[in-house]
C-alpha atoms as a PDB file:
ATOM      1  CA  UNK A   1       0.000   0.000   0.000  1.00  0.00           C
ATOM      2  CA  UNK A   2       1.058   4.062  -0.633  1.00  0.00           C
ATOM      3  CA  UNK A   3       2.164   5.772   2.261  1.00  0.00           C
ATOM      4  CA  UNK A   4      -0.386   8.203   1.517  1.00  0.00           C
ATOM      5  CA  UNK A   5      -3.127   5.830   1.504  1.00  0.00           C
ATOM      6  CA  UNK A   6      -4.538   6.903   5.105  1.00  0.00           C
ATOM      7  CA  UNK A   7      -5.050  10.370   3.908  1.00  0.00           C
ATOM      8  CA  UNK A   8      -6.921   9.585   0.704  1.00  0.00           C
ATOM      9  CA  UNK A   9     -10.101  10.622   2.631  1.00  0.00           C
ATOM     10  CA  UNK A  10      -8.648  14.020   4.502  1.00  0.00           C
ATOM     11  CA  UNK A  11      -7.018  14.439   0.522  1.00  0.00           C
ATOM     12  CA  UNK A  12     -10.892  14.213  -0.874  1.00  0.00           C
ATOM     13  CA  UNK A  13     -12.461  16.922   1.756  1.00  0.00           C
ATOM     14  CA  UNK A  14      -9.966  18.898   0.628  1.00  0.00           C
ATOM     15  CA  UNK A  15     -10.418  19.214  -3.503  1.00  0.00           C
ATOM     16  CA  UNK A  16      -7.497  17.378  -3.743  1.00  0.00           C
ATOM     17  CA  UNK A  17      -6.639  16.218  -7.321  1.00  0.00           C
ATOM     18  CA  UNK A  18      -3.777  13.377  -8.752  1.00  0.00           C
ATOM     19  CA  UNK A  19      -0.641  14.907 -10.038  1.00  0.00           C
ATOM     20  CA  UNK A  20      -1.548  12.813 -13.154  1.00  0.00           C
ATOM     21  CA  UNK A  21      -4.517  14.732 -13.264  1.00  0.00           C
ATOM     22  CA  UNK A  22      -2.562  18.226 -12.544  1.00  0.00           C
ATOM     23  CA  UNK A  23      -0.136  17.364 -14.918  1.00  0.00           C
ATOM     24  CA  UNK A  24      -2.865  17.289 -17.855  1.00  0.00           C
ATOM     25  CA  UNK A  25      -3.999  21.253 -16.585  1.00  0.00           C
ATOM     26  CA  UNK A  26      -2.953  24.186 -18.579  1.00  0.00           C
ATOM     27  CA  UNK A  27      -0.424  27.133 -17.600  1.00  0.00           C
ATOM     28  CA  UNK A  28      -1.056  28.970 -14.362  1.00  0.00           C
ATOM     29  CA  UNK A  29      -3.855  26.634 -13.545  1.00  0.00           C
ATOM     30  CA  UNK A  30      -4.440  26.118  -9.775  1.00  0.00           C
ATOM     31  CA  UNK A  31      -3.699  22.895  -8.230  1.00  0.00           C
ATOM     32  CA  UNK A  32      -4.546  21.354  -5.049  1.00  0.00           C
ATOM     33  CA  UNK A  33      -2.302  18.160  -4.180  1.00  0.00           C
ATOM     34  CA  UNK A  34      -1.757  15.476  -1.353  1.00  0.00           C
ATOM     35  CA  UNK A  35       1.766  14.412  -1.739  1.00  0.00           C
ATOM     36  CA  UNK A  36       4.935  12.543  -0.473  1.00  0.00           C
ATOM     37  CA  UNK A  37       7.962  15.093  -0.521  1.00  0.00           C
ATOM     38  CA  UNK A  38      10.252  12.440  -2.284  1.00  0.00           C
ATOM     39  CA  UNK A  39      13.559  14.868  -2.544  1.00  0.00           C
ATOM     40  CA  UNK A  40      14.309  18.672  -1.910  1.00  0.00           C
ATOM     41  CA  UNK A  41      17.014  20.136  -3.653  1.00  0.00           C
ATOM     42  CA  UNK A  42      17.866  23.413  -2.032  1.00  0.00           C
ATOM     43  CA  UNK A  43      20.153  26.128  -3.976  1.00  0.00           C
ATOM     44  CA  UNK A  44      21.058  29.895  -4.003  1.00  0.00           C
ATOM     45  CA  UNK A  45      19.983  32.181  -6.365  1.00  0.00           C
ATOM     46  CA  UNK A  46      22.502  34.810  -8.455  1.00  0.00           C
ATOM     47  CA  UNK A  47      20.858  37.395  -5.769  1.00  0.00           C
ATOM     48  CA  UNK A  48      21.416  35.272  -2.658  1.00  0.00           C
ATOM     49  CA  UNK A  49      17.913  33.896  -1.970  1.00  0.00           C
ATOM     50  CA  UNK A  50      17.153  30.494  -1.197  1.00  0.00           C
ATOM     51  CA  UNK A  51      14.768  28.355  -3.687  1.00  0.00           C
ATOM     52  CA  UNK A  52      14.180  25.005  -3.789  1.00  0.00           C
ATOM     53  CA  UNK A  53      13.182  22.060  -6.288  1.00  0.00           C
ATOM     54  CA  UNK A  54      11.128  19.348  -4.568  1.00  0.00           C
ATOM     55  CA  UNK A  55      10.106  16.220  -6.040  1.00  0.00           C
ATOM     56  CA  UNK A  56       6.445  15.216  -5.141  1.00  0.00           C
ATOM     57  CA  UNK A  57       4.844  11.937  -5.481  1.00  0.00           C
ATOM     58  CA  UNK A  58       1.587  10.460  -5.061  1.00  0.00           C
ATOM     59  CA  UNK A  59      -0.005   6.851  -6.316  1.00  0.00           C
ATOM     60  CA  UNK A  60      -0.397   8.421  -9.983  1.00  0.00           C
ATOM     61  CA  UNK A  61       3.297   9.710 -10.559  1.00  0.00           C
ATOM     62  CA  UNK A  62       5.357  12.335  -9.766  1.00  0.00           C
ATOM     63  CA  UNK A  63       6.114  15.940 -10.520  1.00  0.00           C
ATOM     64  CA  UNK A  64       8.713  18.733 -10.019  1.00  0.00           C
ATOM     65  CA  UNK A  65       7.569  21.570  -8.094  1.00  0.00           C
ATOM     66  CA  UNK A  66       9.553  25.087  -7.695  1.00  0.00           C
ATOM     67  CA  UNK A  67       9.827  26.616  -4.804  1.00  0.00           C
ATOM     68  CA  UNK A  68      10.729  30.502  -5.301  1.00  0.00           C
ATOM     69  CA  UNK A  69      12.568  32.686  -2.402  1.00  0.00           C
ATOM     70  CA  UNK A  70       9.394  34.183  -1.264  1.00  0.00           C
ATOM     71  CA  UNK A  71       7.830  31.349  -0.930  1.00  0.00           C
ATOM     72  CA  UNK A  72      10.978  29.202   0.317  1.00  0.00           C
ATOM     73  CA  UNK A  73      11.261  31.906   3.322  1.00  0.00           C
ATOM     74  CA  UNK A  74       7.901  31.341   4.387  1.00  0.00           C
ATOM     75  CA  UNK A  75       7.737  27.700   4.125  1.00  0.00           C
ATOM     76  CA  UNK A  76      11.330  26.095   4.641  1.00  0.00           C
ATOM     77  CA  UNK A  77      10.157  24.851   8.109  1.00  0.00           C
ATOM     78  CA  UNK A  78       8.326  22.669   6.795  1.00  0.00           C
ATOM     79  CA  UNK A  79       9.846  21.208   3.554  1.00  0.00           C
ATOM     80  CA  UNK A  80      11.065  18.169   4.532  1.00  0.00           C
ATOM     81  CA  UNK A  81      11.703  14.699   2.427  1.00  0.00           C
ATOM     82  CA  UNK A  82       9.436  11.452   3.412  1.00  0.00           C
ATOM     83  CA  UNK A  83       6.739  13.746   4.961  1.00  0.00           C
ATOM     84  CA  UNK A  84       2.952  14.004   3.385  1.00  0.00           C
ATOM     85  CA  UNK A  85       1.835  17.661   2.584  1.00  0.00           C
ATOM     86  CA  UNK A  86      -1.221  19.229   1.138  1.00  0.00           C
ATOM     87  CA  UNK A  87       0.419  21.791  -1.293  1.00  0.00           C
ATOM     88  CA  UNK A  88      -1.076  24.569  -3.547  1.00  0.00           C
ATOM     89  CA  UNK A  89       0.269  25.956  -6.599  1.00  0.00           C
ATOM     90  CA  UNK A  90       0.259  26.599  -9.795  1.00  0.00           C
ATOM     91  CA  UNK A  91       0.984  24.165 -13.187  1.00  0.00           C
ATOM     92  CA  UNK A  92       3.905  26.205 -15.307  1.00  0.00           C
ATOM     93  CA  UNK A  93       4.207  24.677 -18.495  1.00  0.00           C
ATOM     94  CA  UNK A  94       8.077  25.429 -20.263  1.00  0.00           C
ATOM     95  CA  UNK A  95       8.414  23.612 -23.829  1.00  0.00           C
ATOM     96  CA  UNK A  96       7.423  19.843 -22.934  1.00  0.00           C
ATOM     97  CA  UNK A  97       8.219  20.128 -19.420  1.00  0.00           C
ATOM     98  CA  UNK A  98       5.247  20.841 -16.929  1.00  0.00           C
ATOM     99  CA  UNK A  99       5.802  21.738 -12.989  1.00  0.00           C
ATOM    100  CA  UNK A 100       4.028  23.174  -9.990  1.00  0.00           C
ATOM    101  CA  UNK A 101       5.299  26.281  -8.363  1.00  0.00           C
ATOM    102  CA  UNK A 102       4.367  25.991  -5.099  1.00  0.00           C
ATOM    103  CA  UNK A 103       2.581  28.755  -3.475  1.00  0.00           C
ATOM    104  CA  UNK A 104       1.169  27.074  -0.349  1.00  0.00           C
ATOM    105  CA  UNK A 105       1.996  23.723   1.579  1.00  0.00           C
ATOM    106  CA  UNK A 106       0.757  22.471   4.542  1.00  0.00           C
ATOM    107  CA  UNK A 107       2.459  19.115   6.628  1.00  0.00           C
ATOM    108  CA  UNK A 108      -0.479  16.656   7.682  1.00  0.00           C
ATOM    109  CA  UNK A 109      -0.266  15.350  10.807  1.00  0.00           C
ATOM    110  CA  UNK A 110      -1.084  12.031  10.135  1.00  0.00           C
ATOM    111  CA  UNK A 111      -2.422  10.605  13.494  1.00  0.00           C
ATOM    112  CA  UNK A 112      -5.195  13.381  13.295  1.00  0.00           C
ATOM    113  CA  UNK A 113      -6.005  12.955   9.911  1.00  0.00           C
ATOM    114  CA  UNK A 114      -5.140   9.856   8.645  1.00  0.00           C
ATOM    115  CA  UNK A 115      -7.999   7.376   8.974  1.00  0.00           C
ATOM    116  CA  UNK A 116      -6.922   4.198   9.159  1.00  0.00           C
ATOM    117  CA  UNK A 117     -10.721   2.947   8.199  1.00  0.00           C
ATOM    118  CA  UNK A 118     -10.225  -1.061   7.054  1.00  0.00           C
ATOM    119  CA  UNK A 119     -13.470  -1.500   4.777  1.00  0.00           C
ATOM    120  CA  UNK A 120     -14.856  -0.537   1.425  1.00  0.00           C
ATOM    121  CA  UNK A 121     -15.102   3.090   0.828  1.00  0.00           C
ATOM    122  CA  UNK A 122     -17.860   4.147  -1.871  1.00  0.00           C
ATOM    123  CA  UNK A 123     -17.463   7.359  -2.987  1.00  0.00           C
ATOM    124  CA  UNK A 124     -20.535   9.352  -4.702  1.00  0.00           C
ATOM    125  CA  UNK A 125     -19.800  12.530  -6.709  1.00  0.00           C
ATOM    126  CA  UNK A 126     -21.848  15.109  -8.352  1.00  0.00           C
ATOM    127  CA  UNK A 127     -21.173  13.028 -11.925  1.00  0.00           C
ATOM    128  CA  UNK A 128     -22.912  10.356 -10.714  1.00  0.00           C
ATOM    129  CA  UNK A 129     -26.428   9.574 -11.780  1.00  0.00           C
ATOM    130  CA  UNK A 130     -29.383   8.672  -9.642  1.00  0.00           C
ATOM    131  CA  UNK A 131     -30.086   5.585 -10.911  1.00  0.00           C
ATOM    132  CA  UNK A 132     -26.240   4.692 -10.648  1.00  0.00           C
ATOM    133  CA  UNK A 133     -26.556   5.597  -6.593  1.00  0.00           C
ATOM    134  CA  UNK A 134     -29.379   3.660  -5.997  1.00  0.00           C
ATOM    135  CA  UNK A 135     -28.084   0.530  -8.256  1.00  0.00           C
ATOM    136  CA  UNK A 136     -24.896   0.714  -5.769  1.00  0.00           C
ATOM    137  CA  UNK A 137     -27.613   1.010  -2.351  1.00  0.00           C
ATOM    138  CA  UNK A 138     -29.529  -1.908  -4.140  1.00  0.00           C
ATOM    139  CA  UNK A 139     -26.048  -3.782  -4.193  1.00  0.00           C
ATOM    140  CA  UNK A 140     -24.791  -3.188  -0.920  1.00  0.00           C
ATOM    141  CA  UNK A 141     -28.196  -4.011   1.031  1.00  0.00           C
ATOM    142  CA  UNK A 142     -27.896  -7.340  -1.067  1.00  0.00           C
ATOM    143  CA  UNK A 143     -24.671  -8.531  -0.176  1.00  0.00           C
ATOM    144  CA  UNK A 144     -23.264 -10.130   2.484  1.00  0.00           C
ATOM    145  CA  UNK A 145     -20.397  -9.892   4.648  1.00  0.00           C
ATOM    146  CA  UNK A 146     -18.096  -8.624   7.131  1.00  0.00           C
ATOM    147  CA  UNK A 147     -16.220  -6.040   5.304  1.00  0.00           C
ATOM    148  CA  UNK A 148     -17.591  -2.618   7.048  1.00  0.00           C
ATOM    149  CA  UNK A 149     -18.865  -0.016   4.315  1.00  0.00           C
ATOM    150  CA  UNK A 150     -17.974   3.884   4.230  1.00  0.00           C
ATOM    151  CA  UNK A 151     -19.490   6.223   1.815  1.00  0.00           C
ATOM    152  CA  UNK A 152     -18.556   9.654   0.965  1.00  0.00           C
ATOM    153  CA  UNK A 153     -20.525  11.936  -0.639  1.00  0.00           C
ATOM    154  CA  UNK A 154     -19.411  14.874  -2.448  1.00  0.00           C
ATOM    155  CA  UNK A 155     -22.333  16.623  -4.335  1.00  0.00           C
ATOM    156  CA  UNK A 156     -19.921  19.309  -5.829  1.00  0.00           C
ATOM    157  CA  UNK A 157     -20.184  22.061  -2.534  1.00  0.00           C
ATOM    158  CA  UNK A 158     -19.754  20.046   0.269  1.00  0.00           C
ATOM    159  CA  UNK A 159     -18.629  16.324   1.626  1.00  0.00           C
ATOM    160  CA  UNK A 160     -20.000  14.350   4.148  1.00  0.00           C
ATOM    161  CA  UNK A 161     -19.281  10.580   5.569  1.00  0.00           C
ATOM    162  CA  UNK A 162     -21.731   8.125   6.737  1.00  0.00           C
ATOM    163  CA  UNK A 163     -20.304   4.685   7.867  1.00  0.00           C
ATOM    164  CA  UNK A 164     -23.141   2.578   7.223  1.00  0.00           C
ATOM    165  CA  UNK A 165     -24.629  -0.501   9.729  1.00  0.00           C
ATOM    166  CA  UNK A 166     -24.503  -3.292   7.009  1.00  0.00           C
ATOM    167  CA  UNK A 167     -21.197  -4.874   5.982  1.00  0.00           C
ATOM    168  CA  UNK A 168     -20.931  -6.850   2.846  1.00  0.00           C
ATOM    169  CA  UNK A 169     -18.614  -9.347   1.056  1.00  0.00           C
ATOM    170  CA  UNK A 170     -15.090  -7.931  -0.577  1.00  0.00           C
ATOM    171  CA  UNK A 171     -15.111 -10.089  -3.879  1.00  0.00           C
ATOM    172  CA  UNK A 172     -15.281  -9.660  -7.719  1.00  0.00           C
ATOM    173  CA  UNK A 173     -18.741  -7.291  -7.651  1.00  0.00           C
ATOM    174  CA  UNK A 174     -17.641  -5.512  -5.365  1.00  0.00           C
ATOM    175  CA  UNK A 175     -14.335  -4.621  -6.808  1.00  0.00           C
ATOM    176  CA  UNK A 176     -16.801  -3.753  -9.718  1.00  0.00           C
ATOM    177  CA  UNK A 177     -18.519  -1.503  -7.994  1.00  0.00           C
ATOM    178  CA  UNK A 178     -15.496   0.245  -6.799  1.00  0.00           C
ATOM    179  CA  UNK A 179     -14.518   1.054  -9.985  1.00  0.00           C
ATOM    180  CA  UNK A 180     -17.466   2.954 -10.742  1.00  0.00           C
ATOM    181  CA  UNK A 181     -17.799   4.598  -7.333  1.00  0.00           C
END
């Protein structure tokens, strides 16, 4: 499993995207990412300043993300290699080459955040349509078993969590499911 794999929850209340997913966004779009800080590379500009280039990663890839002075001065408490972070920035597209300059980043404490839920987690978005949500009610209330069942639902403004009573079986339908959901 991804070290990050706790957070995915926390990650979803937050608007958090993949970086495969920021990656495909155009110049001086605004990203919101969970990520590993993989490597830091610290140097010294011509002026003086510190800067950094980290190295992010999540379960979908990784990415380059700049770190300018300003930005370094404010945040170099916290930049720091192995840890998970929510970052903000923007996608800066050069050529071929695409990277994130960073203008926020949070550390996540992972023993308040991190939910270490064992079950299946269904998650129910705005794109999905009604009959799809009540196919996936129709299959949970049929199955048995005594994996426990979380579902999140995000209906594009806010998020909420409801761990339901009824546990059902993990096997090939409901992997199915999962896909979808």
């Amino acid at each position: 499993s991804h070290p990050l794999d706790n957070l995915q929850e926390f990650f979803h209340s937050k608007g958090v995207i993949s970086i495969k997913q920021a990656l495909e966004k155009k110049n001086n779009q605004m990203v919101v990412l969970g990520v590993l800080v993989s490597k830091i590379r610290r140097i010294t500009t011509k002026k003086g300043d510190m800067m950094a280039f980290l190295t992010v990663e999540d379960k979908s890839g990784n990415s380059d993300v700049v770190v300018f002075p300003g930005t370094y001065k404010k945040m170099r408490e916290i930049l720091e290699e192995g840890k998970p972070m929510l970052i903000a920035g923007k996608i800066n597209v050069r050529g071929n080459d695409k990277s994130i300059v960073l203008e926020k980043a949070k550390y996540i404490d992972e023993s308040k955040h991190g939910s270490n839920f064992d079950g299946v987690i269904f998650r129910i978005r705005p794109s999905h349509s009604k009959e799809e949500v009540k196919k996936l009610k129709e299959f949970i209330s049929q199955s048995d078993g005594d994996m426990p069942v979380k579902i999140i639902i995000n209906n594009g403004s806010k998020t909420s969590t409801k761990v339901l009573e009824k546990t059902i079986e993990m096997n090939s339908e409901t992997k199915r499911w999962l896909r979808k959901f």
